[in-house]
N, C-alpha and C. Protein backbone atom coordinates (compact mmCIF):
# COMPACT_ATOMS: atom_id res chain seq x y z
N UNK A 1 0.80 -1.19 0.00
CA UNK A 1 0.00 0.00 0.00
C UNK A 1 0.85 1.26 0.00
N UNK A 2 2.18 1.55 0.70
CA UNK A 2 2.69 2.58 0.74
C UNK A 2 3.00 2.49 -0.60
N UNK A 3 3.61 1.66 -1.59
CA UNK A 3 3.91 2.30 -2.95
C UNK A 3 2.59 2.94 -3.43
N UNK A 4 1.62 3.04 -3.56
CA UNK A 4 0.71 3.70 -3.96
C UNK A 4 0.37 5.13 -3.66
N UNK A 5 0.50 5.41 -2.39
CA UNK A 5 1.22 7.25 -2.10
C UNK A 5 2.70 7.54 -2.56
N UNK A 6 3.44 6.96 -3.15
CA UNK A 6 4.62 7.30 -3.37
C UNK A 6 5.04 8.35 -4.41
N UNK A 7 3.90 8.30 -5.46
CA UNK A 7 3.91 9.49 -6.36
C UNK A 7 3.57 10.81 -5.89
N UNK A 8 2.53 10.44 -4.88
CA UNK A 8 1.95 11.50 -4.23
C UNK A 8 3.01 12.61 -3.54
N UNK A 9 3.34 11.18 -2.73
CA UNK A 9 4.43 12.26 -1.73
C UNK A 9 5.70 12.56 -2.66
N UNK A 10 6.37 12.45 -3.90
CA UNK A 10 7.02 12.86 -4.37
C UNK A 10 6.83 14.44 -5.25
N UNK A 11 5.17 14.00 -5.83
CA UNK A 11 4.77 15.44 -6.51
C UNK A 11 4.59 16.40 -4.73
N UNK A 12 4.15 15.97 -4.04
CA UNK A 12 4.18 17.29 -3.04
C UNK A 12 5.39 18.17 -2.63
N UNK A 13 6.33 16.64 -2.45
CA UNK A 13 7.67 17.12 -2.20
C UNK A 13 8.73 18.28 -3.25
N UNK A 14 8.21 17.72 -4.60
CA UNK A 14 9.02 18.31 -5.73
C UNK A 14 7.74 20.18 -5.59
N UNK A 15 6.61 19.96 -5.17
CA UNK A 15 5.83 21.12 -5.01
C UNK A 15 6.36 22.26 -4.06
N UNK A 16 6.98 21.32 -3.00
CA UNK A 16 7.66 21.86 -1.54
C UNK A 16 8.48 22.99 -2.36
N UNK A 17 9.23 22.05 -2.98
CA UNK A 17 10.50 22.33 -3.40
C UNK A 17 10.51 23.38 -4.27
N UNK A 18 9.53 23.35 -4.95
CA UNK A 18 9.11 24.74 -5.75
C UNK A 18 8.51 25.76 -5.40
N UNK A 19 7.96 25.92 -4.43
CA UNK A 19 7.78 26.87 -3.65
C UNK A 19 8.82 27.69 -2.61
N UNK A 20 9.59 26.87 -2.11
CA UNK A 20 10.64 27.01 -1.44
C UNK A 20 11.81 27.68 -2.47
N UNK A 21 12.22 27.24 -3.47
CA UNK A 21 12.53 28.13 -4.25
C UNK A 21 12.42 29.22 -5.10
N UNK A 22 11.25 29.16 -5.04
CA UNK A 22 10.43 30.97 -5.47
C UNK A 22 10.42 31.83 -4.44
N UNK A 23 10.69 30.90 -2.62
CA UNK A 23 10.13 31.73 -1.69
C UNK A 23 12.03 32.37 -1.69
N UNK A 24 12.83 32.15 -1.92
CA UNK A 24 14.06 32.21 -1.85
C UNK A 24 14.55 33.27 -3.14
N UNK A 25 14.32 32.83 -4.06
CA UNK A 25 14.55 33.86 -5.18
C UNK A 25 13.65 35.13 -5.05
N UNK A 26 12.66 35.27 -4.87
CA UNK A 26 11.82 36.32 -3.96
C UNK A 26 12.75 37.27 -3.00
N UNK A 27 13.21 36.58 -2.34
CA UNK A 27 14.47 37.12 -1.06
C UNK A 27 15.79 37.30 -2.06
N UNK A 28 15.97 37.02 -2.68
CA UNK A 28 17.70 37.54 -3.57
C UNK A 28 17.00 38.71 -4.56
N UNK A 29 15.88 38.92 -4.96
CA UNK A 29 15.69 40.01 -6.03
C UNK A 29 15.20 41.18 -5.00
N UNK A 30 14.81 40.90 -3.21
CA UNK A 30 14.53 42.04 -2.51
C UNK A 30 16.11 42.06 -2.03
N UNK A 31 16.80 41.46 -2.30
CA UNK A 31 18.44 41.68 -1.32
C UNK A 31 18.77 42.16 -2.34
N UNK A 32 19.00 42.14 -3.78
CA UNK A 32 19.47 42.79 -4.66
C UNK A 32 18.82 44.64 -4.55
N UNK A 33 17.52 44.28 -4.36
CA UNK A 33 17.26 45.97 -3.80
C UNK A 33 17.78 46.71 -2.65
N UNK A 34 17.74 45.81 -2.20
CA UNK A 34 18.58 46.47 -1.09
C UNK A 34 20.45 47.20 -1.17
N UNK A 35 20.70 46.32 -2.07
CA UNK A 35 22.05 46.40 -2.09
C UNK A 35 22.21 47.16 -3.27
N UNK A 36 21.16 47.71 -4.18
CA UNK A 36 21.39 48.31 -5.31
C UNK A 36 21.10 49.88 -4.81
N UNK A 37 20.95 50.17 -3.27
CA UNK A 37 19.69 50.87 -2.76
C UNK A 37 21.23 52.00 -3.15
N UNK A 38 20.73 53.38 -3.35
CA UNK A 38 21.49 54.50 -2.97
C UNK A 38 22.56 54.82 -2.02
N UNK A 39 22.42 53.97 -0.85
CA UNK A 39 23.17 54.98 0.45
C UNK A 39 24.00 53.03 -0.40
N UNK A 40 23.93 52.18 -0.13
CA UNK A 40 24.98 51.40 -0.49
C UNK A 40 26.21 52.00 -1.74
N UNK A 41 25.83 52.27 -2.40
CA UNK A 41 26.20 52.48 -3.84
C UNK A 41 26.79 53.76 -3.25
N UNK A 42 26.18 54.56 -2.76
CA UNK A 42 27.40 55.90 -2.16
C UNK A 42 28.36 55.76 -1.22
N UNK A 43 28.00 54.49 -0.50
CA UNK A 43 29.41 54.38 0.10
C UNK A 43 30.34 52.99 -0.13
N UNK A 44 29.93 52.31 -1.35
CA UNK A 44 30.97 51.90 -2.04
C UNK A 44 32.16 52.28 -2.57
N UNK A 45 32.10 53.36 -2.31
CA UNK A 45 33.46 54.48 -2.87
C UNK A 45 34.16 54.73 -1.89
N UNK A 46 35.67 54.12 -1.37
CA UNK A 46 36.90 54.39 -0.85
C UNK A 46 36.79 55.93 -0.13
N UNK A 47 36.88 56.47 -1.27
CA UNK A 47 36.91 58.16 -0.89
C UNK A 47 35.77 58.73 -0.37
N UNK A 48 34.14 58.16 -0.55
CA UNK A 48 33.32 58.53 -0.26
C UNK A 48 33.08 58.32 1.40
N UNK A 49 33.44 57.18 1.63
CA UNK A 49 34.07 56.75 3.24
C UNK A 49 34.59 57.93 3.84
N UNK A 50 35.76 57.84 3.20
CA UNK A 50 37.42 58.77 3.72
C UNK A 50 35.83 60.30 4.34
N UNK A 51 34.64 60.85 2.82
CA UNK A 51 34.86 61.93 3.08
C UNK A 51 33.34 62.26 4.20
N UNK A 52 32.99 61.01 4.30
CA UNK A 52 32.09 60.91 5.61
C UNK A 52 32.95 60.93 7.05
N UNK A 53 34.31 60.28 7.11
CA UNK A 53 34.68 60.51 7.90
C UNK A 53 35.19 61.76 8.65
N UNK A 54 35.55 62.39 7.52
CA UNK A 54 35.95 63.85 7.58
C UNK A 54 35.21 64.63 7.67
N UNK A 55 33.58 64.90 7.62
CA UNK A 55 32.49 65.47 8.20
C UNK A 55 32.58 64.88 9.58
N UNK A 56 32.54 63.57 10.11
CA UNK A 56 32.21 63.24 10.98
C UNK A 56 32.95 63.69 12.19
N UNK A 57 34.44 63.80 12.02
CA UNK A 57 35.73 64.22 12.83
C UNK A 57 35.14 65.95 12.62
N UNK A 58 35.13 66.86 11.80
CA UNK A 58 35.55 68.08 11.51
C UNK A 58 34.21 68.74 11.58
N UNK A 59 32.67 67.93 11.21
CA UNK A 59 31.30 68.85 11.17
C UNK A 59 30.97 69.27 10.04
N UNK A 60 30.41 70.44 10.06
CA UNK A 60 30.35 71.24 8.82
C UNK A 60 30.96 71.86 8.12
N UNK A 61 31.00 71.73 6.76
CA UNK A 61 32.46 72.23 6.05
C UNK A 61 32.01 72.30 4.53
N UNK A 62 32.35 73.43 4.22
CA UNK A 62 32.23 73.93 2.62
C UNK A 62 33.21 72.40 1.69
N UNK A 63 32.78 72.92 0.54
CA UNK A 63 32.97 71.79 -0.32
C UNK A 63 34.68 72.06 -0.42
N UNK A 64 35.22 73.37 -0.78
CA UNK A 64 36.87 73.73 -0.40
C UNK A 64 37.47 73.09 0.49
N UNK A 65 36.89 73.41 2.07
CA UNK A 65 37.62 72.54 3.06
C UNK A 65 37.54 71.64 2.80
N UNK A 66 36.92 70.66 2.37
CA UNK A 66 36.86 69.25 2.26
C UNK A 66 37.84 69.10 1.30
N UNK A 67 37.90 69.18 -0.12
CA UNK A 67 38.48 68.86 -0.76
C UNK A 67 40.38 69.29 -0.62
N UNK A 68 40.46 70.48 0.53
CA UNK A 68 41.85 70.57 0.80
C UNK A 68 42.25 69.33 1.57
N UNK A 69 41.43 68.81 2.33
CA UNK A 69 41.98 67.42 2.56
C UNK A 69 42.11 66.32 1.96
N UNK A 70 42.03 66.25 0.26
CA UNK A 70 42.19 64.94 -0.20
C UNK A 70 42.79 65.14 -1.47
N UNK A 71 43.53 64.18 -1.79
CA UNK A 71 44.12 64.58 -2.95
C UNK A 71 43.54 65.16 -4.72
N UNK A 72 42.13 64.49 -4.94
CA UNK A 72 41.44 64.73 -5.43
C UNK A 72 41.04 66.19 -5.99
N UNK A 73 40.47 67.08 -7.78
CA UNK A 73 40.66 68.19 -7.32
C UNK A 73 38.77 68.39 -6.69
N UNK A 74 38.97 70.02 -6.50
CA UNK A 74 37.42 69.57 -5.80
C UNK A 74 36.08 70.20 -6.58
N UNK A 75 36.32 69.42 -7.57
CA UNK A 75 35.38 69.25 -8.56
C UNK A 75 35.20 68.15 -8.37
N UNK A 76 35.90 67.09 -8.39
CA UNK A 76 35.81 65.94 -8.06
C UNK A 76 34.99 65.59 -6.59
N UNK A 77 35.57 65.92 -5.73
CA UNK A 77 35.28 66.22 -4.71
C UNK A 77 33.66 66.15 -4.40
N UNK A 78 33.46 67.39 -4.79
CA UNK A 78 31.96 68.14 -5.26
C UNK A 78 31.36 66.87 -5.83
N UNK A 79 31.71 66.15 -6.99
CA UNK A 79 30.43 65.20 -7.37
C UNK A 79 30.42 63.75 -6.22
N UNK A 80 31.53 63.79 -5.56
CA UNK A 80 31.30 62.96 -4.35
C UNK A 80 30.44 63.50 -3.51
N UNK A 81 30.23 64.65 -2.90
CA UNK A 81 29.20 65.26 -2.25
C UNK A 81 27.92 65.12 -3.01
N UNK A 82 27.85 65.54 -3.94
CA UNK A 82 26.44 65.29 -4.83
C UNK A 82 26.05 64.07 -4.32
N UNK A 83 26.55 62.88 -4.78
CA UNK A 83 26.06 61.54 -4.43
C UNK A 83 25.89 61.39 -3.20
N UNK A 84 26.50 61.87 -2.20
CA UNK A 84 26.18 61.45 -0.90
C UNK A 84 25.40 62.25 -0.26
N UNK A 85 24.75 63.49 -1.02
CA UNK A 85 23.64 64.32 -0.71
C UNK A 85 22.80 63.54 -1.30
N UNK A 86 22.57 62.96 -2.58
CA UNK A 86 21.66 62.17 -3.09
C UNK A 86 20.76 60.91 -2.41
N UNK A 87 22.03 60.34 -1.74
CA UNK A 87 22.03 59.18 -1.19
C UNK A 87 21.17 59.63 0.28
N UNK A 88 21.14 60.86 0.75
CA UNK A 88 20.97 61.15 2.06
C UNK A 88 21.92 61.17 3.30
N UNK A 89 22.78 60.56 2.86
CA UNK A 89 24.47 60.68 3.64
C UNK A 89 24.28 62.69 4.27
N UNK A 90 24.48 63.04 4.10
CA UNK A 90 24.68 64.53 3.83
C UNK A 90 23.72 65.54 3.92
N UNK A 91 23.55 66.36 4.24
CA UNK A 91 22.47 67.28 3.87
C UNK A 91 23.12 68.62 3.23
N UNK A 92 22.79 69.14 2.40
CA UNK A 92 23.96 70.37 1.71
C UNK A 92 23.09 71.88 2.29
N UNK A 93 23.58 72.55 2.46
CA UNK A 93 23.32 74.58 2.47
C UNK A 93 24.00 75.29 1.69
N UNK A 94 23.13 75.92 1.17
CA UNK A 94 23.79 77.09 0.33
C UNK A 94 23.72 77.94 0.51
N UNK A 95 25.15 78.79 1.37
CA UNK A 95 24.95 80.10 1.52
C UNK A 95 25.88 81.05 0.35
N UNK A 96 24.98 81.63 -0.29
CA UNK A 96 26.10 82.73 -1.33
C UNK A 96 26.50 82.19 -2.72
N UNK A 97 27.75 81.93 -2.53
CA UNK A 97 28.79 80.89 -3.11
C UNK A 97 29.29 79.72 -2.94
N UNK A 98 29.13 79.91 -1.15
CA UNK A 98 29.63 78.65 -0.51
C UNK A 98 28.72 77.34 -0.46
N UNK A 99 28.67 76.40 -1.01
CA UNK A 99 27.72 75.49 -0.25
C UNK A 99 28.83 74.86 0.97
N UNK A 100 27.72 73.82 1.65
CA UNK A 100 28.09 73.48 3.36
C UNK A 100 27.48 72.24 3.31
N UNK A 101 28.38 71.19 3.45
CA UNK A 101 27.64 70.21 4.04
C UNK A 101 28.04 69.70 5.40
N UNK A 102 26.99 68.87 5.68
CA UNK A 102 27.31 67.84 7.32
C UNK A 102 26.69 66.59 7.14
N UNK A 103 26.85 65.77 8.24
CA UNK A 103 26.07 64.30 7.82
C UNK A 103 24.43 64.65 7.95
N UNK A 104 23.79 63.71 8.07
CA UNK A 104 22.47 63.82 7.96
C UNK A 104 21.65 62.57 9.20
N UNK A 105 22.75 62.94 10.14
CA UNK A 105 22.72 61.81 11.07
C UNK A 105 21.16 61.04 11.18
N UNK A 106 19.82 61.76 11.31
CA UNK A 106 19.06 60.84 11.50
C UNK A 106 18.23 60.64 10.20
N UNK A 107 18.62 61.03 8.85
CA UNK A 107 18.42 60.46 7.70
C UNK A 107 18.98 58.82 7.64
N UNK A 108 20.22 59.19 8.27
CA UNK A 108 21.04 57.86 8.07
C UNK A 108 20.89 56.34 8.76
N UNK A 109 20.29 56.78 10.18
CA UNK A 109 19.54 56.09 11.11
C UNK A 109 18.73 55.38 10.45
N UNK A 110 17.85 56.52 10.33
CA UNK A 110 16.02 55.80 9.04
C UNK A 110 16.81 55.02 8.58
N UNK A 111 17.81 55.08 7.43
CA UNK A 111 17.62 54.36 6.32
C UNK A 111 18.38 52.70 6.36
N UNK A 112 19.15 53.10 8.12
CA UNK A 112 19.73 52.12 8.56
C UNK A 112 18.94 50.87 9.27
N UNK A 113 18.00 51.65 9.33
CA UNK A 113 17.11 50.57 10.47
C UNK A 113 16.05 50.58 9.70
N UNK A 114 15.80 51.01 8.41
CA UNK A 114 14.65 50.36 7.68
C UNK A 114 15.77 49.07 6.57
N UNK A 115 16.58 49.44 6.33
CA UNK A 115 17.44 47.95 5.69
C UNK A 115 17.67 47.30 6.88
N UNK A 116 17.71 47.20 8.12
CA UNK A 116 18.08 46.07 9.07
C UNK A 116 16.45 45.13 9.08
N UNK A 117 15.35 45.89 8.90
CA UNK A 117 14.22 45.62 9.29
C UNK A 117 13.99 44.81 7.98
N UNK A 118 14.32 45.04 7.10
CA UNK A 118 14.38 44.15 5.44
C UNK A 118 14.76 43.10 5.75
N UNK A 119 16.26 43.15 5.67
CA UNK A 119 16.96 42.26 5.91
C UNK A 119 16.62 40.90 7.12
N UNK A 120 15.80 41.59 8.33
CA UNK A 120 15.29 40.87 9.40
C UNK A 120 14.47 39.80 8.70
N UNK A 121 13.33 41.03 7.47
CA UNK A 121 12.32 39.50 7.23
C UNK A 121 12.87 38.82 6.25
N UNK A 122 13.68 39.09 5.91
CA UNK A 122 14.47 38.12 4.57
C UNK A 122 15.11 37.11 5.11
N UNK A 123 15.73 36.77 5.91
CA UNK A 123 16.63 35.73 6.88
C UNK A 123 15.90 35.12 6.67
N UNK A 124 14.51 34.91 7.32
CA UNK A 124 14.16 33.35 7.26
C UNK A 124 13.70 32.47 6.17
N UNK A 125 13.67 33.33 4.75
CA UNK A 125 13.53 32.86 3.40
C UNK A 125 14.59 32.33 2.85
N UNK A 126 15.85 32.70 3.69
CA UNK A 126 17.09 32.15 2.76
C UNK A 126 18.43 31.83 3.85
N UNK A 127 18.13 32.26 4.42
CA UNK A 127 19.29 31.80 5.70
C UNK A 127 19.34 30.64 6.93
N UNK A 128 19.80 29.79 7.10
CA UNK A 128 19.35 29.19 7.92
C UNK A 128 20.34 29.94 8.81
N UNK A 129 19.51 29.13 10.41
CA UNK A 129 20.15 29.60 11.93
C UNK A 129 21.49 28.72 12.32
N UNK A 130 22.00 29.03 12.93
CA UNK A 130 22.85 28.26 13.88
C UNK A 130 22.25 27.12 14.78
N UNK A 131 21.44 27.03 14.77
CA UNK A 131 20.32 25.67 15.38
C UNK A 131 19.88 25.15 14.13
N UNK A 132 19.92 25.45 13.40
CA UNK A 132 19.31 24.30 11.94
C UNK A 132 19.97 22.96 11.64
């Protein structure tokens, strides 16, 4: 008699199995959003690091000061700020001539703890635990 469920439980199983892998590829095309997200992609850049750090140590600082600290000229500079104003890294002021940027500390928060909160429900679609 058990050979007679045996197809059964194989089409359910191979069903499992297909579901389980849609539920998984589902989770790599939202991790790919995530990782394609803006604030990633702005601080994939070496220098873009270096020039968060250098707000972070120094505060607020025209796009000049900044760029006297890096070898870069600061035009260059400047479109690193663009992106990391883009990204929300940054918040820019324009006074005059001068623009001014600083971090954007609780922009950065948000956007940190809404990708942790992603990432939270994605784990159990594709990660197993340390108890598995």
């Amino acid at each position: 008699m058990s050979g007679v469920h045996r197809p059964e439980k194989a089409a359910a199983a191979t069903n499992q199995t297909a579901r389980a892998r849609a539920i998984r590829r589902r989770a790599a095309r939202d991790l790919a959003e995530i990782l394609d997200s803006k604030l990633f992609k702005a601080l994939c850049e070496p220098v873009r690091v270096d020039i968060v750090k250098f707000l972070t140590a120094e505060g607020r600082s025209d796009v000049g000061t900044v760029a006297a600290n890096f070898s870069q000229d600061a035009s260059v500079i400047s479109r690193h700020l663009a992106v990391l104003h883009e990204a929300g890294v940054v918040r820019r002021d324009k006074q005059g001539r001068h623009v001014f940027f600083e971090l954007d500390g609780a922009h950065i928060i948000a956007q940190m703890e809404a990708i942790t909160e992603r990432c939270r429900n994605l784990a159990p679609m594709c990660c197993t635990t340390a108890n598995d």
